[in-house]
N, C-alpha and C. Protein backbone atom coordinates (compact mmCIF):
# COMPACT_ATOMS: atom_id res chain seq x y z
N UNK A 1 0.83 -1.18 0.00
CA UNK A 1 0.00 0.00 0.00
C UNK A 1 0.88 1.25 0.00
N UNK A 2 0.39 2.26 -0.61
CA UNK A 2 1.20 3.37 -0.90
C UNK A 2 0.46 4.34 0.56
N UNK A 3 0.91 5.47 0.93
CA UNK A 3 0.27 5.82 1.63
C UNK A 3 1.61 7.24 1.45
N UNK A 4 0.20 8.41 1.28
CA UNK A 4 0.58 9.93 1.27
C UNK A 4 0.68 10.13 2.07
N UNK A 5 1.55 11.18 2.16
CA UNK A 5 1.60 12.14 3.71
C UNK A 5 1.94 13.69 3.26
N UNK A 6 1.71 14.64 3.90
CA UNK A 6 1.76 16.05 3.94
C UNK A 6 0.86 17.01 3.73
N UNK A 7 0.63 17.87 3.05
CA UNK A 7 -0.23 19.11 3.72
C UNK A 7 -1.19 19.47 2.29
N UNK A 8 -1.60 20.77 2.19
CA UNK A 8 -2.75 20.50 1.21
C UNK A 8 -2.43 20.31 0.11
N UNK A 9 -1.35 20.31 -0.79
CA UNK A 9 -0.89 20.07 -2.17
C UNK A 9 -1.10 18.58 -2.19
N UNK A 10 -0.81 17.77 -1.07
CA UNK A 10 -0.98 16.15 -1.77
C UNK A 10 -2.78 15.77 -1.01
N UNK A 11 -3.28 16.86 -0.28
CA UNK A 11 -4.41 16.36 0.11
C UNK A 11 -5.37 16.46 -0.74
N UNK A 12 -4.86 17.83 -1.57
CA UNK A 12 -6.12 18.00 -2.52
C UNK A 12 -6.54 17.08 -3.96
N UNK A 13 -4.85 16.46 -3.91
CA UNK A 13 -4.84 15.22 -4.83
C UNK A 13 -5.81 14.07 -5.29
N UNK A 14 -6.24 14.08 -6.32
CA UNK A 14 -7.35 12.92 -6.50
C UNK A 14 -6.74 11.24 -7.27
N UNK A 15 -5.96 11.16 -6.11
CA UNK A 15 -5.05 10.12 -6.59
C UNK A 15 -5.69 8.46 -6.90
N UNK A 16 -6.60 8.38 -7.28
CA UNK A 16 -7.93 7.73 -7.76
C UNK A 16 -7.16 7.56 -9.64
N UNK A 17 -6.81 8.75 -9.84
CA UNK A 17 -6.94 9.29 -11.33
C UNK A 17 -5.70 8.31 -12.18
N UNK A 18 -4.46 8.73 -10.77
CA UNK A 18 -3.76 8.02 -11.67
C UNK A 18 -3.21 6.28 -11.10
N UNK A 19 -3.79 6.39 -10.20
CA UNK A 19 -3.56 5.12 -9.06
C UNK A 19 -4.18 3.90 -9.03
N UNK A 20 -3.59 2.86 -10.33
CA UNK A 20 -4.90 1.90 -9.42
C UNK A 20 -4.43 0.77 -10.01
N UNK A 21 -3.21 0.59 -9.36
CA UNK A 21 -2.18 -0.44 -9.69
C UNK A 21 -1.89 -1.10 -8.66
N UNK A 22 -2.17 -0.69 -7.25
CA UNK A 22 -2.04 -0.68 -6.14
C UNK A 22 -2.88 -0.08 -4.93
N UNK A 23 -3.29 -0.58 -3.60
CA UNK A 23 -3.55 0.38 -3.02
C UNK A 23 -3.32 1.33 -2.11
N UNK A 24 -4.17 2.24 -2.06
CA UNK A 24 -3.33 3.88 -1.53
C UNK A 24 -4.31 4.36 -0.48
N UNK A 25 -3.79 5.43 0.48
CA UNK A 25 -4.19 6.36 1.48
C UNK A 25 -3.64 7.20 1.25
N UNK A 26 -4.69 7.93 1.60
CA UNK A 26 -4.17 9.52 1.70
C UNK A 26 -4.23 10.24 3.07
N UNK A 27 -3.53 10.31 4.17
CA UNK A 27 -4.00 11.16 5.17
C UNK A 27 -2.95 12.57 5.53
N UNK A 28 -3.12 13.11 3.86
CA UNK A 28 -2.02 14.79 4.18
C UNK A 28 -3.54 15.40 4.22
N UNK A 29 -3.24 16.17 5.07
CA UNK A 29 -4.36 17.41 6.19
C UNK A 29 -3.45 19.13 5.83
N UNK A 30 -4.81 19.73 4.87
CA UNK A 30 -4.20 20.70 4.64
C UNK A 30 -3.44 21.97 5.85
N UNK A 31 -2.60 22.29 5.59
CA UNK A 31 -1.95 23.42 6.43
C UNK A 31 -0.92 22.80 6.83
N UNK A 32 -0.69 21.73 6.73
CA UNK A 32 0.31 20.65 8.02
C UNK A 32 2.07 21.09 7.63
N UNK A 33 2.54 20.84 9.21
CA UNK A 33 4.12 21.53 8.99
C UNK A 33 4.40 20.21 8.66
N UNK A 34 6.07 20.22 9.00
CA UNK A 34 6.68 18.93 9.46
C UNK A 34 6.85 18.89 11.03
N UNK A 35 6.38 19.80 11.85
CA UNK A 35 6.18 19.32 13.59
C UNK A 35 4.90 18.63 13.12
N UNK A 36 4.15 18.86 12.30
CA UNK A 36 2.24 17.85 12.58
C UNK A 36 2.65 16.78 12.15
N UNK A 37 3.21 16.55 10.95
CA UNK A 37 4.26 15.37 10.39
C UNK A 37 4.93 14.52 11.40
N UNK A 38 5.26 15.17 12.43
CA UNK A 38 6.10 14.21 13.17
C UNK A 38 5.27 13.90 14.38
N UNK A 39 3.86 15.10 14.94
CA UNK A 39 3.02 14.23 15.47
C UNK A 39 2.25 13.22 15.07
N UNK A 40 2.44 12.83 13.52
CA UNK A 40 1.69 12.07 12.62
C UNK A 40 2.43 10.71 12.98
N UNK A 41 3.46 10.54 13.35
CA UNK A 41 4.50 9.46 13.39
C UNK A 41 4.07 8.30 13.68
N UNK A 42 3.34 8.38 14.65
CA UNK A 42 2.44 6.57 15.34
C UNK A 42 1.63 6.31 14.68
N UNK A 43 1.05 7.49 13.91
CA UNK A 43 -0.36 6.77 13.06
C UNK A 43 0.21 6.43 11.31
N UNK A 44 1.61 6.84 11.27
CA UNK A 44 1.85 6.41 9.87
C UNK A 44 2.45 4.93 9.98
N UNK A 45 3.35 5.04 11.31
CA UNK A 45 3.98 3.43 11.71
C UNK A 45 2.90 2.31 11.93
N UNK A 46 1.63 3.20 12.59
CA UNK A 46 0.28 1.67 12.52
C UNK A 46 -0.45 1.45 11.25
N UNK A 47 -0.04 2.34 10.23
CA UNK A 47 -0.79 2.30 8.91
C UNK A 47 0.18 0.87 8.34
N UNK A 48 1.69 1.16 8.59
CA UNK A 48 2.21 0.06 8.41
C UNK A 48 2.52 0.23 6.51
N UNK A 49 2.70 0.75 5.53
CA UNK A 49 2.62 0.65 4.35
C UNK A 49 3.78 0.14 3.92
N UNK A 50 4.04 0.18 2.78
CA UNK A 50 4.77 -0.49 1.97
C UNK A 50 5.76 0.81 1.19
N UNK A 51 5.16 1.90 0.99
CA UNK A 51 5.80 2.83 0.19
C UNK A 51 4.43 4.23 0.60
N UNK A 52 5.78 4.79 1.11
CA UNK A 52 5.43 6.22 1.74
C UNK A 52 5.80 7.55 0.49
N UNK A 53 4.57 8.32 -0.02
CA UNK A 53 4.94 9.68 -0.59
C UNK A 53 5.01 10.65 -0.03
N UNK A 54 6.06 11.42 0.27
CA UNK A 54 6.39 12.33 1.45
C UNK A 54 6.35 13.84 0.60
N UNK A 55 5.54 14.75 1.01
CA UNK A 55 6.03 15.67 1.09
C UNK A 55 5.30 17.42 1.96
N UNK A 56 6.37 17.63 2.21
CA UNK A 56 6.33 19.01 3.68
C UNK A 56 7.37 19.60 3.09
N UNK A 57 6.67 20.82 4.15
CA UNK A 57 7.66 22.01 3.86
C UNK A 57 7.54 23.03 3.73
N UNK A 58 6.36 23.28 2.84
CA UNK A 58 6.58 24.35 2.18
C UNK A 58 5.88 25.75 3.21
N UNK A 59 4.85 24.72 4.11
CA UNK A 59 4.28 25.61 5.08
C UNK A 59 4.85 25.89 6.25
N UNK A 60 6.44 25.21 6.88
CA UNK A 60 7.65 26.15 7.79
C UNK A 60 7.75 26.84 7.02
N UNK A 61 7.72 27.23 5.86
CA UNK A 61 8.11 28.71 5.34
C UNK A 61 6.90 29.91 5.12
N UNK A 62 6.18 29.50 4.77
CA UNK A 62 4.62 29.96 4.66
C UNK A 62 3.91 30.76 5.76
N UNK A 63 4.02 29.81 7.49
CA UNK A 63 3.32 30.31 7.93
C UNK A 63 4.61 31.17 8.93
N UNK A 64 4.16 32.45 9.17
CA UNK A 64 4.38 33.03 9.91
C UNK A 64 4.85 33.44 11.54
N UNK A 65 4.33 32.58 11.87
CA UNK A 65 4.49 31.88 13.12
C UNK A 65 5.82 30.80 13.61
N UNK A 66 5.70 30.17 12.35
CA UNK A 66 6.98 29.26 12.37
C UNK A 66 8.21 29.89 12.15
N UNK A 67 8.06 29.91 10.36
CA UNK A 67 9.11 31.02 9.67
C UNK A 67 10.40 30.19 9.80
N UNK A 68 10.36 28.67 9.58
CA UNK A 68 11.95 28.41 10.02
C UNK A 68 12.66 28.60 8.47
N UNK A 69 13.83 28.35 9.04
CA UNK A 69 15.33 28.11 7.93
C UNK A 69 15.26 27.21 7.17
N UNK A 70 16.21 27.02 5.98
CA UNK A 70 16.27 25.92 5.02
C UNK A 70 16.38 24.66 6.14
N UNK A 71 17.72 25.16 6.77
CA UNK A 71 18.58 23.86 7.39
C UNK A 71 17.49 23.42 8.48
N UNK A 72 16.57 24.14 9.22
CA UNK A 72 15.80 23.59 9.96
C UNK A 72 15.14 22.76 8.98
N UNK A 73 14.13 23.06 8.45
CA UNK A 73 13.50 22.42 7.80
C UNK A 73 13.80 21.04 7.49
N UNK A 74 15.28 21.00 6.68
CA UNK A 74 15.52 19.68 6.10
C UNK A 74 16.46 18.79 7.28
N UNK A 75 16.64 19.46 8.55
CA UNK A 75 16.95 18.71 9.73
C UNK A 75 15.36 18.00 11.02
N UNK A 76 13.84 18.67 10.32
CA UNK A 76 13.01 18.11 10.70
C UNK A 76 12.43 17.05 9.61
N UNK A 77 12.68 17.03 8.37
CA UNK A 77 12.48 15.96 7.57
C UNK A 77 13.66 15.21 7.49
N UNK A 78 14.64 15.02 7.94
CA UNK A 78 15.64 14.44 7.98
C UNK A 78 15.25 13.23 9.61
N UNK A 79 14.71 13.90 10.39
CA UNK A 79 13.72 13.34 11.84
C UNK A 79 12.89 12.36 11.08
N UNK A 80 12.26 13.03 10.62
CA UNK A 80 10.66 12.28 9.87
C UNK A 80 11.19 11.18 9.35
N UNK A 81 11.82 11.02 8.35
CA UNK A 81 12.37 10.20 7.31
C UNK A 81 13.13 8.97 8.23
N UNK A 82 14.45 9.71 9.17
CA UNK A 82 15.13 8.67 9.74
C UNK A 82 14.19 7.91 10.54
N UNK A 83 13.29 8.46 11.23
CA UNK A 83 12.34 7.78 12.69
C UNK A 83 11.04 6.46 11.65
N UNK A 84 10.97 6.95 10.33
CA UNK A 84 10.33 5.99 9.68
C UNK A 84 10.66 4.88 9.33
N UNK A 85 12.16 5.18 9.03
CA UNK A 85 12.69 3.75 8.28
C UNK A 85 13.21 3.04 9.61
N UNK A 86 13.62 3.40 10.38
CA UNK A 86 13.88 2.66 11.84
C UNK A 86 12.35 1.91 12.16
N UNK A 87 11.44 2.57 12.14
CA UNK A 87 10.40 1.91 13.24
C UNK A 87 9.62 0.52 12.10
N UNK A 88 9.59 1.08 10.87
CA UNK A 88 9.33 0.51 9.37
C UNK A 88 10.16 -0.15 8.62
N UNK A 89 11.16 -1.41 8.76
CA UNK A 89 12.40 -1.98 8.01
C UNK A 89 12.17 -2.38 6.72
N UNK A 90 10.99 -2.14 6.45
CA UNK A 90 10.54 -2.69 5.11
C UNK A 90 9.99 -1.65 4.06
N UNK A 91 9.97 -0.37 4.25
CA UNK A 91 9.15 0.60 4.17
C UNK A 91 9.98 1.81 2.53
N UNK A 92 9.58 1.79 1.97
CA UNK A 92 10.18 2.54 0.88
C UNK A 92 9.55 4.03 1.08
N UNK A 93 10.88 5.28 1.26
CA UNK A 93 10.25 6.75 1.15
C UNK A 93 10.77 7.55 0.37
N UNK A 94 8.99 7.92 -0.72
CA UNK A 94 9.94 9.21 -1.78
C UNK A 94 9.58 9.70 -1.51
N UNK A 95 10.64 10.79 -1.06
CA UNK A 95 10.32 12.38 -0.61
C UNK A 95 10.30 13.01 -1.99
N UNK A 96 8.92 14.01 -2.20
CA UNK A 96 9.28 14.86 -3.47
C UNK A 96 10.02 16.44 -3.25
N UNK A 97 10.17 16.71 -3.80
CA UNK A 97 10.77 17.81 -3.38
C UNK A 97 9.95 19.04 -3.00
N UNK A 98 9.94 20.01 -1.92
CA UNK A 98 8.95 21.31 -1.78
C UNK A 98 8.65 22.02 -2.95
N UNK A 99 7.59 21.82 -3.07
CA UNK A 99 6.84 22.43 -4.36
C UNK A 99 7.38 23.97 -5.09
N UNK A 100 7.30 24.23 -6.09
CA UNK A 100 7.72 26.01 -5.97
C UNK A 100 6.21 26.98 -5.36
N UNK A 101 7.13 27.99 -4.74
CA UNK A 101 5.80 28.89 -4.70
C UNK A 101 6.15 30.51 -4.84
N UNK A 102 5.73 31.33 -4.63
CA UNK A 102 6.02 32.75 -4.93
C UNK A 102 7.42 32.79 -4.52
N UNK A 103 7.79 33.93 -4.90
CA UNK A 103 9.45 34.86 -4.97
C UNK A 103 9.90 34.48 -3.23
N UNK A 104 8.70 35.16 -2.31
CA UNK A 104 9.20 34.96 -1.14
C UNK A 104 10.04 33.87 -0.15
N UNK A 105 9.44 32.97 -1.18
CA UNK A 105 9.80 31.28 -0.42
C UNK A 105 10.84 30.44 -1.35
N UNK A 106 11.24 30.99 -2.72
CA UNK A 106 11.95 30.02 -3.45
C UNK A 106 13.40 29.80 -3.16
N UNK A 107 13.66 30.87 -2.71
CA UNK A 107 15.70 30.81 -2.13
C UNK A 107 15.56 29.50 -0.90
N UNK A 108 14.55 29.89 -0.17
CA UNK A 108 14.55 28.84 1.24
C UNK A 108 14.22 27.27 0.38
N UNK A 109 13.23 27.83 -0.30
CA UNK A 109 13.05 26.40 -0.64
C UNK A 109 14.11 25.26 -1.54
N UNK A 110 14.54 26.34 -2.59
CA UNK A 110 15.67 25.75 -3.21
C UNK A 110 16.56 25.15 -2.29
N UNK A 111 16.92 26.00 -1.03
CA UNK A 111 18.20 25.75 -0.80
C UNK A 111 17.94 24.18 0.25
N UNK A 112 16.48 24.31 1.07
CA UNK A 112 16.10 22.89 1.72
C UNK A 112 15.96 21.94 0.57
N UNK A 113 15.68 21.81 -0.85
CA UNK A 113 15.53 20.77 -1.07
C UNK A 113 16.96 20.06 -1.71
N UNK A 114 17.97 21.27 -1.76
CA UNK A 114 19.48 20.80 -1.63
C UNK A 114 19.63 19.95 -0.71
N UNK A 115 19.27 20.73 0.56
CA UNK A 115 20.08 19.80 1.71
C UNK A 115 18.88 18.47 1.03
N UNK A 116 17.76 18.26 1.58
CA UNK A 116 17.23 16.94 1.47
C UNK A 116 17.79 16.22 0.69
N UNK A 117 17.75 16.37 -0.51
CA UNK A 117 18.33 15.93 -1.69
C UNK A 117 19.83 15.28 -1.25
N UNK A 118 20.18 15.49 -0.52
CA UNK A 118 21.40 14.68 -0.16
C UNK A 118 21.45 13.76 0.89
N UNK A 119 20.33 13.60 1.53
CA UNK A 119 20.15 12.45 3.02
C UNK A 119 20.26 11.36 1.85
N UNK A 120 21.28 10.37 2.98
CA UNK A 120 21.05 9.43 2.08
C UNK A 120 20.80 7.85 3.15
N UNK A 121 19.75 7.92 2.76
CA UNK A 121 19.31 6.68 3.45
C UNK A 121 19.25 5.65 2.33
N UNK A 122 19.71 4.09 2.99
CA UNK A 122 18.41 3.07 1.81
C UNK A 122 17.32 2.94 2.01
N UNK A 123 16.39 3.01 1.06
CA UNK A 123 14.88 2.67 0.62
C UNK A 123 14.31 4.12 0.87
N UNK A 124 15.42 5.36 0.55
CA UNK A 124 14.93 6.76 0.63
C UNK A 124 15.64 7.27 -1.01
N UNK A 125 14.70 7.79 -1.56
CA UNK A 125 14.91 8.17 -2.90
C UNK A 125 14.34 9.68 -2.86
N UNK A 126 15.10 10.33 -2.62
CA UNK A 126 14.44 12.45 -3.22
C UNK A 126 14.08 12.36 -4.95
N UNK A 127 12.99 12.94 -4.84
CA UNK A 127 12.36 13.02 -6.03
C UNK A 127 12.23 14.58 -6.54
N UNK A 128 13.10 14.98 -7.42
CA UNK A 128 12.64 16.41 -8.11
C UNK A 128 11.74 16.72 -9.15
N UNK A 129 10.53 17.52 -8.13
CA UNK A 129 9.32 17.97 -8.81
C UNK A 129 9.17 19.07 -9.14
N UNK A 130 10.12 20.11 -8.54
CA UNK A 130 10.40 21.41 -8.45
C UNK A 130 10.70 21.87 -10.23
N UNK A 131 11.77 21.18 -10.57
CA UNK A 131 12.04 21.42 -12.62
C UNK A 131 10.71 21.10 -13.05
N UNK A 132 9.45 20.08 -13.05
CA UNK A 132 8.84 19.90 -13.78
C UNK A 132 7.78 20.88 -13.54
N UNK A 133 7.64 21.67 -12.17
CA UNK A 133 6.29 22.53 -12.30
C UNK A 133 6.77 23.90 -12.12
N UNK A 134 8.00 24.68 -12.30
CA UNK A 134 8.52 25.68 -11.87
C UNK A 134 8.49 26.08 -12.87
N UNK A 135 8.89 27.81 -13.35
CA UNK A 135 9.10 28.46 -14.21
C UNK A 135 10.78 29.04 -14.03
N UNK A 136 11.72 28.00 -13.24
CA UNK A 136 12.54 28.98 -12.45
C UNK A 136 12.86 28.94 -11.28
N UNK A 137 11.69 29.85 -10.90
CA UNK A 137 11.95 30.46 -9.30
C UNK A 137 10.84 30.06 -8.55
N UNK A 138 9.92 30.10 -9.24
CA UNK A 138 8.71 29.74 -8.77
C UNK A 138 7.25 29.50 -9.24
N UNK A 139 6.45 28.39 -9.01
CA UNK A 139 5.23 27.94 -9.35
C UNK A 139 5.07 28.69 -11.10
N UNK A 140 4.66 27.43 -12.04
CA UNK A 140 4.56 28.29 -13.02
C UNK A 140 2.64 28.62 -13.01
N UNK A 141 2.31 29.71 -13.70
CA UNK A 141 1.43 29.85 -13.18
C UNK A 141 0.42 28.91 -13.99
N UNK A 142 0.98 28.46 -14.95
CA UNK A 142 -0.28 27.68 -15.62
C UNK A 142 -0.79 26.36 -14.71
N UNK A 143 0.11 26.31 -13.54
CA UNK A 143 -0.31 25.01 -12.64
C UNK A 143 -0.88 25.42 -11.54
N UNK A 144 -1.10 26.91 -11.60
CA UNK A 144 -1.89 27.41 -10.33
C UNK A 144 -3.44 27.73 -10.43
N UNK A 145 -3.78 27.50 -9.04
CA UNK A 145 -4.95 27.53 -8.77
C UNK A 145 -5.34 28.84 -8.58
N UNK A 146 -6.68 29.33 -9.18
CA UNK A 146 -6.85 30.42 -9.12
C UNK A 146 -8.08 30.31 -7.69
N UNK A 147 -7.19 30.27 -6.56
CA UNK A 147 -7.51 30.41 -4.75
C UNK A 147 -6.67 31.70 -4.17
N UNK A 148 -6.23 32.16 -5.13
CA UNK A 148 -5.27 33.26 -4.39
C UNK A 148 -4.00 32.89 -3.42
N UNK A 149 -3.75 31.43 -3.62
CA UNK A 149 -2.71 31.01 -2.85
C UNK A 149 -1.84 30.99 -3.57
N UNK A 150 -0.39 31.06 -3.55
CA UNK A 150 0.58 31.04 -4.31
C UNK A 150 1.42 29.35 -4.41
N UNK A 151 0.90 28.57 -3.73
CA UNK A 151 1.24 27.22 -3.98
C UNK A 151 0.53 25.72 -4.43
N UNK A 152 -1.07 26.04 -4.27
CA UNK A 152 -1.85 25.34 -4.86
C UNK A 152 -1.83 25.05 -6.18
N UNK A 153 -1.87 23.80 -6.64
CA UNK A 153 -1.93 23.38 -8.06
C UNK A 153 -3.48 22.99 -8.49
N UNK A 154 -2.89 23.49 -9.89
CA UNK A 154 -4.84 23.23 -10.60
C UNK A 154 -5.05 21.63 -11.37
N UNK A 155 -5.83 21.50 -12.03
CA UNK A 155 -5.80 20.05 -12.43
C UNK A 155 -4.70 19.67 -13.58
N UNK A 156 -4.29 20.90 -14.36
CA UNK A 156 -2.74 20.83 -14.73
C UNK A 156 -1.64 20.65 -14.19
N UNK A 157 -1.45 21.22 -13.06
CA UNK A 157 -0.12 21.05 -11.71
C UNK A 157 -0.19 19.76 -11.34
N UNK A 158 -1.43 19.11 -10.83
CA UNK A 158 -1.36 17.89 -10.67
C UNK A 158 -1.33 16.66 -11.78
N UNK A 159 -1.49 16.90 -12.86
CA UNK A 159 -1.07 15.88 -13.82
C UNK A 159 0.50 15.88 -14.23
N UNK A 160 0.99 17.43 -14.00
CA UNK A 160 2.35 17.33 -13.98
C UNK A 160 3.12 16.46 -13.58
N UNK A 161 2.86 16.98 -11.73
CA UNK A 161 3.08 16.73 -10.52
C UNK A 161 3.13 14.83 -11.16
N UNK A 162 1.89 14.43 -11.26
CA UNK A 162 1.64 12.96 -11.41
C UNK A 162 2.79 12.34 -12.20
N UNK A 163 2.90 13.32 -13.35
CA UNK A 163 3.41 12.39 -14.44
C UNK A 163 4.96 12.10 -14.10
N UNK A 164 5.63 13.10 -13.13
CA UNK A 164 6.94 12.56 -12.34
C UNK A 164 6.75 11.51 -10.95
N UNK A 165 5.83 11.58 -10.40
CA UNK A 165 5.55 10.61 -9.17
C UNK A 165 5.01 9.35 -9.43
N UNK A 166 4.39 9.06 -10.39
CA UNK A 166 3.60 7.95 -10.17
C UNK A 166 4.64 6.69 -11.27
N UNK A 167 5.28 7.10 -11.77
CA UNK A 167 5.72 6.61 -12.56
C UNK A 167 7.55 5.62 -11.52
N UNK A 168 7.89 6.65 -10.80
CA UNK A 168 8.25 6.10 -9.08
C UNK A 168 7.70 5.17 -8.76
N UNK A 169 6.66 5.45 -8.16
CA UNK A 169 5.69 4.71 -7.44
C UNK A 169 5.35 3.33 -7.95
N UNK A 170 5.19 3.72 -9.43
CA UNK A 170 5.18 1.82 -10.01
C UNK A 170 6.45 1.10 -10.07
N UNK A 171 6.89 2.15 -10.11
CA UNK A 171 8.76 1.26 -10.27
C UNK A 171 8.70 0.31 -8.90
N UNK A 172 8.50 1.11 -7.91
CA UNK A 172 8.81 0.57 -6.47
C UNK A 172 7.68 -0.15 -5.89
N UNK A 173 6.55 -0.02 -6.51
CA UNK A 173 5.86 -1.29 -6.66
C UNK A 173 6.17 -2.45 -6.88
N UNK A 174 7.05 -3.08 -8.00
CA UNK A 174 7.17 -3.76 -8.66
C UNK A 174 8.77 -4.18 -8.48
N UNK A 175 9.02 -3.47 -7.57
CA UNK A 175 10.78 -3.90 -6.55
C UNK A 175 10.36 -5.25 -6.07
């Protein structure tokens, strides 16, 4: 079983569309950091799956309140990731990379999905999604949702989005 995790970009996902080779959960809850991520921890280890789609982030930068750093960031998914494959020995995780979003967030984001991009665990594979939906610097807009949010994808963003993930996902299916 595949089983999503993170905040509203993979919640709003209708992974029905391209999924059905296997089966899947979805429990990313829009707004979610990587601290909700890591209170998520017992209920992703009793889900028990087979292959985890990871992705956070983009809202330590987003919300205000938090506001953390690259290096924080990819030192709390670096938590997430290590505490999974320990508690899970069987467990495959693609992290995709933090989505693009406006001017404000793309230096942080670039520079966390550097660091991620280099943990190197086995049965952990970083996935770059950032080249296929970016213009650049940030979100191109033909994949945006017209919500006034600067990181939401429309039913274009997500076929993008799809057409680099799922194609993963069967690979490591079929490991």
């Amino acid at each position: 079983m595949i089983l999503f995790v993170g905040d509203s970009i993979t919640h709003g996902a209708d992974w029905s569309k391209w999924i059905n080779f296997v089966p899947f959960k979805n429990i990313a809850v829009p707004g979610f950091t990587t601290t909700d991520v890591e209170d998520q921890l017992e209920q992703i280890i009793a889900i028990n799956p087979s292959i985890i789609s990871l992705l956070i982030g983009t809202n330590d930068f987003g919300d205000v309140t938090i506001n953390r750093s690259p290096n924080e960031v990819a030192a709390r998914i670096d938590l997430i990731v290590s505490t999974i494959l320990d508690r899970l020995p069987k467990v495959q995780i693609l992290m995709c990379s933090i989505l693009p979003r406006g001017a404000d967030f793309s230096d942080r984001s670039i520079l966390a999905n550097v660091l991620i991009s280099k943990l190197e665990y086995e049965r952990f594979i970083y996935l770059d999604c950032w080249s296929a939906l970016s213009n650049g610097t940030r979100l191109n807009p033909e994949f945006l949702l017209a919500d006034g949010f600067d990181g939401h994808l429309n039913s274009a963003g997500y076929d993008v989005w799809a057409s680099v993930l799922v194609p993963e996902l069967r690979r490591l299916c079929l490991k």
